[in-house]
C-alpha atoms as a PDB file:
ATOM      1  CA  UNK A   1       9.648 -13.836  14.748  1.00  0.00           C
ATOM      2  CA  UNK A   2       7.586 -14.729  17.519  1.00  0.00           C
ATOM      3  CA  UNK A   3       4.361 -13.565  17.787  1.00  0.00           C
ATOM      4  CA  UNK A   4       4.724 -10.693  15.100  1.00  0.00           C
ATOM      5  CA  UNK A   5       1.611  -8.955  15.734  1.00  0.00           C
ATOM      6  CA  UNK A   6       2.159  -8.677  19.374  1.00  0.00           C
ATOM      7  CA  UNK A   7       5.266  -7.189  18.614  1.00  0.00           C
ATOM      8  CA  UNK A   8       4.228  -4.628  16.290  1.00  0.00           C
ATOM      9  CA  UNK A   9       1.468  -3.318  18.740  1.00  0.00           C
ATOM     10  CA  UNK A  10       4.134  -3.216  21.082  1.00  0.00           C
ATOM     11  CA  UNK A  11       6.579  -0.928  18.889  1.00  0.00           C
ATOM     12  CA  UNK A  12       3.706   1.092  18.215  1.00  0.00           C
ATOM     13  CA  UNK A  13       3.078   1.634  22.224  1.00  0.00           C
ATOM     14  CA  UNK A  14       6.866   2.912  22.492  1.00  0.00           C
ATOM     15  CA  UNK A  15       6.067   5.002  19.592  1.00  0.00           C
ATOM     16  CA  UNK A  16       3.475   6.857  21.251  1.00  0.00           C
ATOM     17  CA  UNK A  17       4.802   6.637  24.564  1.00  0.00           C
ATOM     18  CA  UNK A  18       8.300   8.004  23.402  1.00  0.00           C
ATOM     19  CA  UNK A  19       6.505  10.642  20.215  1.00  0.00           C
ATOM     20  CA  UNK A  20       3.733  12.223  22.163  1.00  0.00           C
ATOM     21  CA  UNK A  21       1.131  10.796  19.325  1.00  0.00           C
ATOM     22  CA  UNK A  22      -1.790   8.962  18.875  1.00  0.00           C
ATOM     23  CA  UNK A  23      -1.680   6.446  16.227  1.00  0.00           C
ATOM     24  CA  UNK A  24      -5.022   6.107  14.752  1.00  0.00           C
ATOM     25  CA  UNK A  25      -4.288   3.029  11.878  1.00  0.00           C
ATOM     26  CA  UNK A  26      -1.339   0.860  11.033  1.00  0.00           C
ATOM     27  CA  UNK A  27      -1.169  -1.779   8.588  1.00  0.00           C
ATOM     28  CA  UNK A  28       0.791  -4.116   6.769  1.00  0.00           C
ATOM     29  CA  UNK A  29       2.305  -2.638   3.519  1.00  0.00           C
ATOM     30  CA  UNK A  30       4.806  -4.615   1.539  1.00  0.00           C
ATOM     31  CA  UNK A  31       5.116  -7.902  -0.014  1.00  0.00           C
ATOM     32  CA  UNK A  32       2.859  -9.721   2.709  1.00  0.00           C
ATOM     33  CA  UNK A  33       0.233  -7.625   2.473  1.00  0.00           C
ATOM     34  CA  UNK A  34       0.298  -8.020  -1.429  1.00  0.00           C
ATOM     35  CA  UNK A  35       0.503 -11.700  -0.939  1.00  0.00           C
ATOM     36  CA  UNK A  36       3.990 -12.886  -2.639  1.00  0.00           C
ATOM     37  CA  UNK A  37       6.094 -13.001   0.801  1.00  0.00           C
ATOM     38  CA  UNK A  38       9.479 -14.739   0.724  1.00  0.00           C
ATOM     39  CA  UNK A  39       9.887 -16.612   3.949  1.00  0.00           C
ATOM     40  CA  UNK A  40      12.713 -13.620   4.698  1.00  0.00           C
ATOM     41  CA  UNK A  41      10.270 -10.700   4.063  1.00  0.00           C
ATOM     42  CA  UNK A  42      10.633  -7.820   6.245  1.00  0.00           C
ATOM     43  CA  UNK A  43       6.962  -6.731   7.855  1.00  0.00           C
ATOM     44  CA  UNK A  44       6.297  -3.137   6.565  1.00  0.00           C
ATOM     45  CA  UNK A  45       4.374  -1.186   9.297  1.00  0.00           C
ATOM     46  CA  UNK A  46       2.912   1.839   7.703  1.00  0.00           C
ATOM     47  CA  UNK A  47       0.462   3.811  10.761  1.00  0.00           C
ATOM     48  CA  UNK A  48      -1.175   7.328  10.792  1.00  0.00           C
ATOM     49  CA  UNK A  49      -0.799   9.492  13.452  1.00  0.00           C
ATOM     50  CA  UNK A  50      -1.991  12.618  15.211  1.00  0.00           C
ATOM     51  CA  UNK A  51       0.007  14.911  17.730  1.00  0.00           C
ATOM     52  CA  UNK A  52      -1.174  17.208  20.789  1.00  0.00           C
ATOM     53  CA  UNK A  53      -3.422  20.258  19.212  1.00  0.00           C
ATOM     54  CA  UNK A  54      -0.688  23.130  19.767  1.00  0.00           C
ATOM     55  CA  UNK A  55       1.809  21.341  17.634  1.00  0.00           C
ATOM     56  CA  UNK A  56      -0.142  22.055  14.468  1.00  0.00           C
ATOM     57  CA  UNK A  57      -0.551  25.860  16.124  1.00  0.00           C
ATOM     58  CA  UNK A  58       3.154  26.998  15.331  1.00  0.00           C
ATOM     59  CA  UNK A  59       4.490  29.053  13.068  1.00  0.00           C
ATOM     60  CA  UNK A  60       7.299  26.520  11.837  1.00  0.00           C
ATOM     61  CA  UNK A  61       7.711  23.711   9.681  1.00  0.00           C
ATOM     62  CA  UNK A  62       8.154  20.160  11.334  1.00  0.00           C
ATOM     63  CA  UNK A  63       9.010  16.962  10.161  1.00  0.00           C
ATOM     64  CA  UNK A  64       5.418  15.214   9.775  1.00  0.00           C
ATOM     65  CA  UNK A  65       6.761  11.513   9.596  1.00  0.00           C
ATOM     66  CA  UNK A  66       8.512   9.093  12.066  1.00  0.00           C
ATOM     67  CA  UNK A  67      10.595   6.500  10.770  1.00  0.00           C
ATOM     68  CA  UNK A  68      12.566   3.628  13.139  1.00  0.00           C
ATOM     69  CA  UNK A  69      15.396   1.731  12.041  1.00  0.00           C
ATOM     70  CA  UNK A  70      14.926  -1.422  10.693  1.00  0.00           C
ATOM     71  CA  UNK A  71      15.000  -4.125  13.119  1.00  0.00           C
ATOM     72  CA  UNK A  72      14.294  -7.927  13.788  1.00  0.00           C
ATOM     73  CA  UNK A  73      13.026  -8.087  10.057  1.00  0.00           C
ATOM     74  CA  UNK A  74      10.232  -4.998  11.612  1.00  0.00           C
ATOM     75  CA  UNK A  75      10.245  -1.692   8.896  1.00  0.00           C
ATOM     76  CA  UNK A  76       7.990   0.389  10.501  1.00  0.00           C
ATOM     77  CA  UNK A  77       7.630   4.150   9.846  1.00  0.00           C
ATOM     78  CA  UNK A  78       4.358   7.057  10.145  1.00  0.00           C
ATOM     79  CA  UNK A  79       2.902  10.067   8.705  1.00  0.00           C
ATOM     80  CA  UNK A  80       0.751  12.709  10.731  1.00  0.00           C
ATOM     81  CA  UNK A  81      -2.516  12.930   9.626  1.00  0.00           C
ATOM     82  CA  UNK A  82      -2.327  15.783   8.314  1.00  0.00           C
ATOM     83  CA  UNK A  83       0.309  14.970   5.944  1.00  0.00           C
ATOM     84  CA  UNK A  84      -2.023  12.090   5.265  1.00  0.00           C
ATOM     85  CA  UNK A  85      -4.768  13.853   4.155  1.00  0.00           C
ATOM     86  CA  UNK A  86      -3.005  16.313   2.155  1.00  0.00           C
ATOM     87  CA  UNK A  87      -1.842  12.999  -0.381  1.00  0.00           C
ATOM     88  CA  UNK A  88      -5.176  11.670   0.504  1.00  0.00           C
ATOM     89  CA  UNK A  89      -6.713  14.523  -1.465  1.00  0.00           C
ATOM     90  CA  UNK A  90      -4.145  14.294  -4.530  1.00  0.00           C
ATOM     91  CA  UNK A  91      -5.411  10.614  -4.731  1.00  0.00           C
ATOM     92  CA  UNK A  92      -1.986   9.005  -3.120  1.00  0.00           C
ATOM     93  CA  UNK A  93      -2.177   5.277  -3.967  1.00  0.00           C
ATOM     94  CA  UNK A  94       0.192   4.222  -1.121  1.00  0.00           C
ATOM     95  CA  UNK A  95      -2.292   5.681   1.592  1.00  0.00           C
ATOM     96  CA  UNK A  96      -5.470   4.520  -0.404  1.00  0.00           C
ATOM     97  CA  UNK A  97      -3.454   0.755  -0.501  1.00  0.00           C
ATOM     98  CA  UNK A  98      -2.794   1.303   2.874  1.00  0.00           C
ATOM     99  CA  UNK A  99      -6.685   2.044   3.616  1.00  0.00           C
ATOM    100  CA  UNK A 100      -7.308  -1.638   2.489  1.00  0.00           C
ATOM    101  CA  UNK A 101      -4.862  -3.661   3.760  1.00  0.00           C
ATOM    102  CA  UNK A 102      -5.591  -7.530   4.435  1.00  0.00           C
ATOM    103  CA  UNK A 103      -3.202  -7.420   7.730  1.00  0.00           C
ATOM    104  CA  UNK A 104      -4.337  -4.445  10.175  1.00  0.00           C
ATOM    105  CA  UNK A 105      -2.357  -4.182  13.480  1.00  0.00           C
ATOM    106  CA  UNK A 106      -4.760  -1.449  14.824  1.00  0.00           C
ATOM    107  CA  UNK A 107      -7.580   0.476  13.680  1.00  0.00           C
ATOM    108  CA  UNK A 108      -9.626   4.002  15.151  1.00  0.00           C
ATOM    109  CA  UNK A 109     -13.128   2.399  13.292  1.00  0.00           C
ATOM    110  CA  UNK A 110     -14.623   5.785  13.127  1.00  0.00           C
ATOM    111  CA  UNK A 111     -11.713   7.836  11.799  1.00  0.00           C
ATOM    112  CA  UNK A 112     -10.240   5.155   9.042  1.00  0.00           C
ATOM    113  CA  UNK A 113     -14.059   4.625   8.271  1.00  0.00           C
ATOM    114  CA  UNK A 114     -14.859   8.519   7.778  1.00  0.00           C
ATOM    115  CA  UNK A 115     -11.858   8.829   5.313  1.00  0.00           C
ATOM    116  CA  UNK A 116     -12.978   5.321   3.574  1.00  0.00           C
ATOM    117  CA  UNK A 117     -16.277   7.088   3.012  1.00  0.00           C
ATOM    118  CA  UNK A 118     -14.054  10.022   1.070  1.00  0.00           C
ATOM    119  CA  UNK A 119     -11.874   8.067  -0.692  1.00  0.00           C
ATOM    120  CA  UNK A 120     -14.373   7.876  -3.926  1.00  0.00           C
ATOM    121  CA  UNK A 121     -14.462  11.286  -4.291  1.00  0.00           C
ATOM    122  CA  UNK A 122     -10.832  11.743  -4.316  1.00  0.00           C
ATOM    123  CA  UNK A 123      -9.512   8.775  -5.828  1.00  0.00           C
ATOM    124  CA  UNK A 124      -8.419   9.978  -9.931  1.00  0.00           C
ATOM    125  CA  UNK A 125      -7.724   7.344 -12.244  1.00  0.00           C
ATOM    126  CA  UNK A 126      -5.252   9.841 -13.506  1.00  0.00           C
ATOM    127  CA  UNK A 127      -2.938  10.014 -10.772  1.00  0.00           C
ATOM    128  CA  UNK A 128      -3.299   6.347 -10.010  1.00  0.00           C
ATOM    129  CA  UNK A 129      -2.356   5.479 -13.475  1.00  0.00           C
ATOM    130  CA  UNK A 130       0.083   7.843 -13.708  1.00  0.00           C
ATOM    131  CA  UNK A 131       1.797   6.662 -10.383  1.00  0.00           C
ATOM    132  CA  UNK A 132       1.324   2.967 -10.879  1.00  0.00           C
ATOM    133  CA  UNK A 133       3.031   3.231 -14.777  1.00  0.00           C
ATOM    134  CA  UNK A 134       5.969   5.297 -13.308  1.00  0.00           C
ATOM    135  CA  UNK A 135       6.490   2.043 -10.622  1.00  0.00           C
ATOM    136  CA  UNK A 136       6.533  -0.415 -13.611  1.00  0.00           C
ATOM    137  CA  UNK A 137       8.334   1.308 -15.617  1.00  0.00           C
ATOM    138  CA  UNK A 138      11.257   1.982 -13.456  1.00  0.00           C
ATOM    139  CA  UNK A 139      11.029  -1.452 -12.211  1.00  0.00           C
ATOM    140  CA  UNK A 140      11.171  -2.687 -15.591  1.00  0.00           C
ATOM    141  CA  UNK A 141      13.805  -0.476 -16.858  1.00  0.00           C
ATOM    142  CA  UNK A 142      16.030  -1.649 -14.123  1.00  0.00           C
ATOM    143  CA  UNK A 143      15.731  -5.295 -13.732  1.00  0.00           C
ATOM    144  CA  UNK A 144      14.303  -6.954 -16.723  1.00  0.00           C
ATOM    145  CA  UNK A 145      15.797  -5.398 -19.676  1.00  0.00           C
ATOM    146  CA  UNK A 146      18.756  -8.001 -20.333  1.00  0.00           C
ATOM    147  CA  UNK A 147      19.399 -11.586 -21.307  1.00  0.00           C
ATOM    148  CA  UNK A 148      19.359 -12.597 -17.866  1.00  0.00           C
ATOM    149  CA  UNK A 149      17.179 -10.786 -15.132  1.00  0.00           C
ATOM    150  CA  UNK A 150      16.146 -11.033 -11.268  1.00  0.00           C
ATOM    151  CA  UNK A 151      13.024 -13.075 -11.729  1.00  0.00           C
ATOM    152  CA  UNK A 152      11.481 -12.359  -8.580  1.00  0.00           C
ATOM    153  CA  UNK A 153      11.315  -8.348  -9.857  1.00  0.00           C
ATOM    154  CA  UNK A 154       8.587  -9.502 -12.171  1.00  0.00           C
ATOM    155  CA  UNK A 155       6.312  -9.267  -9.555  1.00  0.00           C
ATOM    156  CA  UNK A 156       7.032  -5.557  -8.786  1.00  0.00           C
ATOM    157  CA  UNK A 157       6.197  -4.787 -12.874  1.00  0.00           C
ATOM    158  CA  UNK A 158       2.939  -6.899 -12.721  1.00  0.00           C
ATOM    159  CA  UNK A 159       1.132  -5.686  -9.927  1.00  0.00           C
ATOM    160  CA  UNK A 160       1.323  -1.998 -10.971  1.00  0.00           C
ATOM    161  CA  UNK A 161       0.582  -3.179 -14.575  1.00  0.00           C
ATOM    162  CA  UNK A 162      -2.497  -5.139 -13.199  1.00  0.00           C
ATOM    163  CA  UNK A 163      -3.193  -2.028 -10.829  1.00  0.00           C
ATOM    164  CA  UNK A 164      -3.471   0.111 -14.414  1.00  0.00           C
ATOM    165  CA  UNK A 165      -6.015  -2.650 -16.406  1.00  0.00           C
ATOM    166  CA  UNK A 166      -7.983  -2.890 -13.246  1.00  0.00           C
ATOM    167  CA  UNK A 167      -8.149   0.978 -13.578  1.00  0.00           C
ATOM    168  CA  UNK A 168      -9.285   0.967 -16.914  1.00  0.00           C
ATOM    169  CA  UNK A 169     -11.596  -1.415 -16.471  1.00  0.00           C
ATOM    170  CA  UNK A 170     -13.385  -0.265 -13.107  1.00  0.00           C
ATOM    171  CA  UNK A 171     -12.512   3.452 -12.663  1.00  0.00           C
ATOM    172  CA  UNK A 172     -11.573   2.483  -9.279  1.00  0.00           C
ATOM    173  CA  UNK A 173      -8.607   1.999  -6.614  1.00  0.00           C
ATOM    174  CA  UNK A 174      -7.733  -1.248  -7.571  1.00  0.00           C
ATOM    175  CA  UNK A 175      -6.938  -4.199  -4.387  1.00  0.00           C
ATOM    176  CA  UNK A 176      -4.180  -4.431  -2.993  1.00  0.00           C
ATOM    177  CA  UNK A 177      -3.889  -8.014  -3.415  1.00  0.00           C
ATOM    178  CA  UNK A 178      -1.428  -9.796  -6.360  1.00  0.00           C
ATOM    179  CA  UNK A 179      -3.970 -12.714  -6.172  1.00  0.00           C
ATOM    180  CA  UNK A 180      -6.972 -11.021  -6.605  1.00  0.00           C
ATOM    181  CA  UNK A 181      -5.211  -8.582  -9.392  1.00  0.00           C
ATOM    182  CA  UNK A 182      -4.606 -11.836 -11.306  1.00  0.00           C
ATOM    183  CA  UNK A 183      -7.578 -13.325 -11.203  1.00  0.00           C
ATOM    184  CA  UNK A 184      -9.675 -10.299 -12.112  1.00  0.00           C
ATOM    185  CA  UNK A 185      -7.293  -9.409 -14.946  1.00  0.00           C
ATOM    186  CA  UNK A 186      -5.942 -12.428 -16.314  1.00  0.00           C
ATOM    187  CA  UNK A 187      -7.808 -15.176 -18.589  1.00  0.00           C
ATOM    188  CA  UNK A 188      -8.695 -17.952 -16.184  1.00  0.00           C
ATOM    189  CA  UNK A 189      -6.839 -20.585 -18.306  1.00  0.00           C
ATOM    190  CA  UNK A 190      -4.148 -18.416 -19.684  1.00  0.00           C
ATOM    191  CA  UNK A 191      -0.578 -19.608 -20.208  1.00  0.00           C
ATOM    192  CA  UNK A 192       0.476 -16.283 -18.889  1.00  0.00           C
ATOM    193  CA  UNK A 193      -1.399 -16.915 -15.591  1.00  0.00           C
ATOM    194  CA  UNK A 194      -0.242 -20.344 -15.148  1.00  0.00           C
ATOM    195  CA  UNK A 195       3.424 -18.803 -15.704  1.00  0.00           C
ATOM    196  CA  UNK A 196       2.933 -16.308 -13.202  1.00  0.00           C
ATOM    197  CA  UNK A 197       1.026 -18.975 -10.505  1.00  0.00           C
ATOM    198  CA  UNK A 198       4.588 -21.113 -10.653  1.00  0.00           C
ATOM    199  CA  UNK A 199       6.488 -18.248  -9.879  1.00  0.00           C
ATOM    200  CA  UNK A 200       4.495 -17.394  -6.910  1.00  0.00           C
ATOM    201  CA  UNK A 201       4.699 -20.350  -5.797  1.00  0.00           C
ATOM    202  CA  UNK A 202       8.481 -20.242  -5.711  1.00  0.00           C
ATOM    203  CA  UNK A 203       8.635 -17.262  -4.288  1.00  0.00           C
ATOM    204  CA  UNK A 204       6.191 -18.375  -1.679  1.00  0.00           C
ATOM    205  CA  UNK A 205       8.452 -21.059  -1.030  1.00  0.00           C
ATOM    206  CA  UNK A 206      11.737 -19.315  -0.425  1.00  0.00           C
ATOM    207  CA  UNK A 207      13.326 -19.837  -3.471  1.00  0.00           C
ATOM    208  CA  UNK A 208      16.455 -17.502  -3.809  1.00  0.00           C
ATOM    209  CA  UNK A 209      14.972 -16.511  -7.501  1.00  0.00           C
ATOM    210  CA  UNK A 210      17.781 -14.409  -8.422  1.00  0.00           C
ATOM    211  CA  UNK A 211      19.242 -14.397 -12.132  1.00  0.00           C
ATOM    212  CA  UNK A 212      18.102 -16.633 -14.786  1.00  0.00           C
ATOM    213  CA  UNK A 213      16.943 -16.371 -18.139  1.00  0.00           C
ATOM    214  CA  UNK A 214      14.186 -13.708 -19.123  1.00  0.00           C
ATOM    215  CA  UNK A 215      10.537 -14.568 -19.280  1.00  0.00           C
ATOM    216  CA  UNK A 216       9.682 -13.457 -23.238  1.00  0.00           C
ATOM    217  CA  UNK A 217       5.841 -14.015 -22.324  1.00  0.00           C
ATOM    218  CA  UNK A 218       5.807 -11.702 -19.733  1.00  0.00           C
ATOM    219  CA  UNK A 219       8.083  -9.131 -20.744  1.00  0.00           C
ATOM    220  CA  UNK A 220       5.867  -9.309 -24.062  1.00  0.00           C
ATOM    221  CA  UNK A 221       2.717  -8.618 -22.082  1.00  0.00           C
ATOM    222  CA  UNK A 222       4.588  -5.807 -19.712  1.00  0.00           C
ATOM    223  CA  UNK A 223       6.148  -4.448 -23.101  1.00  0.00           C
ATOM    224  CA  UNK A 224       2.713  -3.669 -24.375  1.00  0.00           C
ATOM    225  CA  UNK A 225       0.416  -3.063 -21.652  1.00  0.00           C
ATOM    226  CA  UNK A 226       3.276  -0.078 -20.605  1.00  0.00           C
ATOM    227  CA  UNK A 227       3.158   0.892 -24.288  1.00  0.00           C
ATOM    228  CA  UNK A 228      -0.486   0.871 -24.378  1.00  0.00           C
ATOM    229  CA  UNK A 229      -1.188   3.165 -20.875  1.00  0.00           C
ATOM    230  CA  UNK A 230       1.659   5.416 -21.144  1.00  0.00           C
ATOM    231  CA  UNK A 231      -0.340   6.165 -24.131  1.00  0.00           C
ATOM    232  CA  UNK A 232      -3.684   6.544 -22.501  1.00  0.00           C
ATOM    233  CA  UNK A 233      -2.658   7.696 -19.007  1.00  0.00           C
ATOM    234  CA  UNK A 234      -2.928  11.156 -19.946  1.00  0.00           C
ATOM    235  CA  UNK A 235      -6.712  11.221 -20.737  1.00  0.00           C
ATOM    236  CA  UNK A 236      -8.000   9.241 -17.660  1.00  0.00           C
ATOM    237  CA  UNK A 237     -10.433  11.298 -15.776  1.00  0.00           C
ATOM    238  CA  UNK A 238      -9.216  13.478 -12.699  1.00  0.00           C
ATOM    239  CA  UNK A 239     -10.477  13.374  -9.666  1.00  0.00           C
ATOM    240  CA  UNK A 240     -13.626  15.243  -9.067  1.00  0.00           C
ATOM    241  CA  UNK A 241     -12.335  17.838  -6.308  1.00  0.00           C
ATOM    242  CA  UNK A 242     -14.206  19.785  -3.544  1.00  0.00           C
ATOM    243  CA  UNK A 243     -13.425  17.692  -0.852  1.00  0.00           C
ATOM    244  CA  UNK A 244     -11.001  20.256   1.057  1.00  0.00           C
ATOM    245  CA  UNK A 245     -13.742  21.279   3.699  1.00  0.00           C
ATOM    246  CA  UNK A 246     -14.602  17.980   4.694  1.00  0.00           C
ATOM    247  CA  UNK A 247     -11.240  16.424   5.040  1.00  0.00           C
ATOM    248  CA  UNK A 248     -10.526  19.858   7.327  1.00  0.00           C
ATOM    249  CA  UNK A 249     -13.570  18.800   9.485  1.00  0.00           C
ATOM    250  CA  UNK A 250     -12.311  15.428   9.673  1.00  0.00           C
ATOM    251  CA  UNK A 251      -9.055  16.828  10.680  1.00  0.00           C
ATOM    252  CA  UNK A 252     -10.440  18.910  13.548  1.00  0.00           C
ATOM    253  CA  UNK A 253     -13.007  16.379  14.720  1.00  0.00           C
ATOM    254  CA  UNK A 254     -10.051  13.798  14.983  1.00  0.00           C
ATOM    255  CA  UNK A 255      -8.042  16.270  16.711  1.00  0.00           C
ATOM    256  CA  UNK A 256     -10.761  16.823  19.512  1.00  0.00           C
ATOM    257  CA  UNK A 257     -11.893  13.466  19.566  1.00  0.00           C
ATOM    258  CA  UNK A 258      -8.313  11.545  20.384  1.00  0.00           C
ATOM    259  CA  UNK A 259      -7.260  13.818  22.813  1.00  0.00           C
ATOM    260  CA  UNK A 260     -10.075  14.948  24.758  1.00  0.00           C
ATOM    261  CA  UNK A 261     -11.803  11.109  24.672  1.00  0.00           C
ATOM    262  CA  UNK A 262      -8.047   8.894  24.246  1.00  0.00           C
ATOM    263  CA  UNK A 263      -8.480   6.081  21.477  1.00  0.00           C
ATOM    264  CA  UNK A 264      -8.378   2.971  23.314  1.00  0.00           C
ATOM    265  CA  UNK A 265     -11.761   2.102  23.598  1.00  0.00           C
ATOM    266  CA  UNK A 266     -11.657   2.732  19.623  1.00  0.00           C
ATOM    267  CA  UNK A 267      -8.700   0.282  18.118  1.00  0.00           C
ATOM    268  CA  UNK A 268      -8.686  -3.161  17.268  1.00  0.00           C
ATOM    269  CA  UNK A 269      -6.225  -5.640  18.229  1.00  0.00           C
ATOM    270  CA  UNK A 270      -4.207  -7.244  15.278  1.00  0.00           C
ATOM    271  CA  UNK A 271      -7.298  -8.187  12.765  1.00  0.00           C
ATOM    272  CA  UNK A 272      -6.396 -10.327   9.631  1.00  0.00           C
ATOM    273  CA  UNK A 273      -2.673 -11.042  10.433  1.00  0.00           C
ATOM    274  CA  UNK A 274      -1.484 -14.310   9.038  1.00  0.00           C
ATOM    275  CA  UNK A 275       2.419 -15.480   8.713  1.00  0.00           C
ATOM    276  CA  UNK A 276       2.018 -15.482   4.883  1.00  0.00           C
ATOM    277  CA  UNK A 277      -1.221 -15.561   3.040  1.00  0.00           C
ATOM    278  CA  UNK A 278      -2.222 -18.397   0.879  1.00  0.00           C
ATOM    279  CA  UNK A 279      -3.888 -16.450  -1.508  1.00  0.00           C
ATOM    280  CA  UNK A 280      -5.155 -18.704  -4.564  1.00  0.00           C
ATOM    281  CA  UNK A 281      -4.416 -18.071  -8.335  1.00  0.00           C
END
């Protein structure tokens, strides 16, 4: 595609234009922001969004995302901040990933900053574990179990397995980068690392990567390391709570600010876009 990013701020115009919103934040989410692309990666827009004040004043239910058809290899879909914040405050990894994203298309500083500033007190290694584990197993359970298996699924068993040492380690969100999972995990001269490097550099490459032979020394390591947290999981701390008042004044105050003041003077053109990261193992 030419000139993706231009692109994507465009979609996101129509969006706006066509929704009655304001999108405060949208990212990249997928495999490029992760860094293990395939040269026929789709870009996966994730954005926050806010609507006119009397739409929240209504005595119905409404549907609080907006997704658009895939098109010209752009997956882009929304939730309304209020939605948002009501994960945010059950410690949902996607929208904390999505707070630290490497490829951000646009940006309100003082809103995404305000609920950076929160994230610490709602983030629960609990919930993270749990929800990373969950991801790897499934993954695991349905694409690496036989003989021969779709090697480029390995990838979507390690970086939630990572995501669950870095965890234990740190008692924190862990990145959102594959690279910088690896490296903080992994032992710098490990044959499981260099294993993992040459697939990621295949994939990087383009390679098809579909069935071949099994992996035994990473489905050894995934075998334990899901053994080992789905024991653990349960007795990682929770969250610490109590942040329902301020994430209601941050609601409010976005509310007023947006549409009384517009955002325009507040969002960033695309910042850290790149057609394919070279991160280093």
């Amino acid at each position: 595609m030419h000139d993706v990013g231009e692109h994507v701020l465009e979609e996101l115009r129509q969006i706006e234009k066509k929704e009655n919103v304001r999108i405060l934040y949208a990212c990249e989410s997928g495999s490029r922001a992760w860094g293990f692309p395939s040269k026929d990666s789709d870009y996966d827009v994730r954005f926050l969004y806010v609507r006119p004040v009397e739409w929240y004043l209504s005595i119905y239910e409404k549907r609080d995302v907006i997704e658009r058809p895939i098109s010209d290899m752009l997956d882009i879909n929304g939730w309304d901040l209020r939605k948002a914040l009501n994960l945010f405050r059950k410690s949902n990894p996607p929208l904390l990933e999505w707070l630290q994203s490497p490829i951000v298309y646009r940006e309100n500083h003082e809103v995404a900053d305000q609920i950076r500033c929160i994230a610490p007190f709602t983030f629960s290694p609990r919930s993270c574990m749990h929800h990373y584990l969950h991801m790897a197993k499934g993954n695991y359970r349905e694409y690496l179990q036989g003989e021969l298996v779709k090697i480029k699924k390995y990838f979507y068993v390690l970086r939630p397995i990572l995501a669950c040492e870095w965890i234990e380690k740190h008692n924190t969100m862990p990145p959102i980068e594959f690279g910088r999972l690896v490296d903080a995990i992994l032992p710098r001269e490990s044959e499981l690392k260099e294993i993992i490097g040459g697939l990621l550099v295949r994939k990087r490459a383009g390679d098809e990567m579909d069935y071949e032979p099994r992996i035994n020394a990473i489905n050894t390591f995934l075998e334990e390391r899901m053994e080992f947290y789905g024991r653990i999981s349960a007795g990682m701390q929770s969250s610490d709570g109590g942040q329902d008042q301020r994430l209601d004044e941050l609601f409010r105050s976005v509310l007023t600010q947006v549409w009384e003041q517009g955002n325009e003077n507040n969002t960033t053109k695309p910042k850290g876009f790149k057609l394919g990261y070279d991160y280093k193992m």
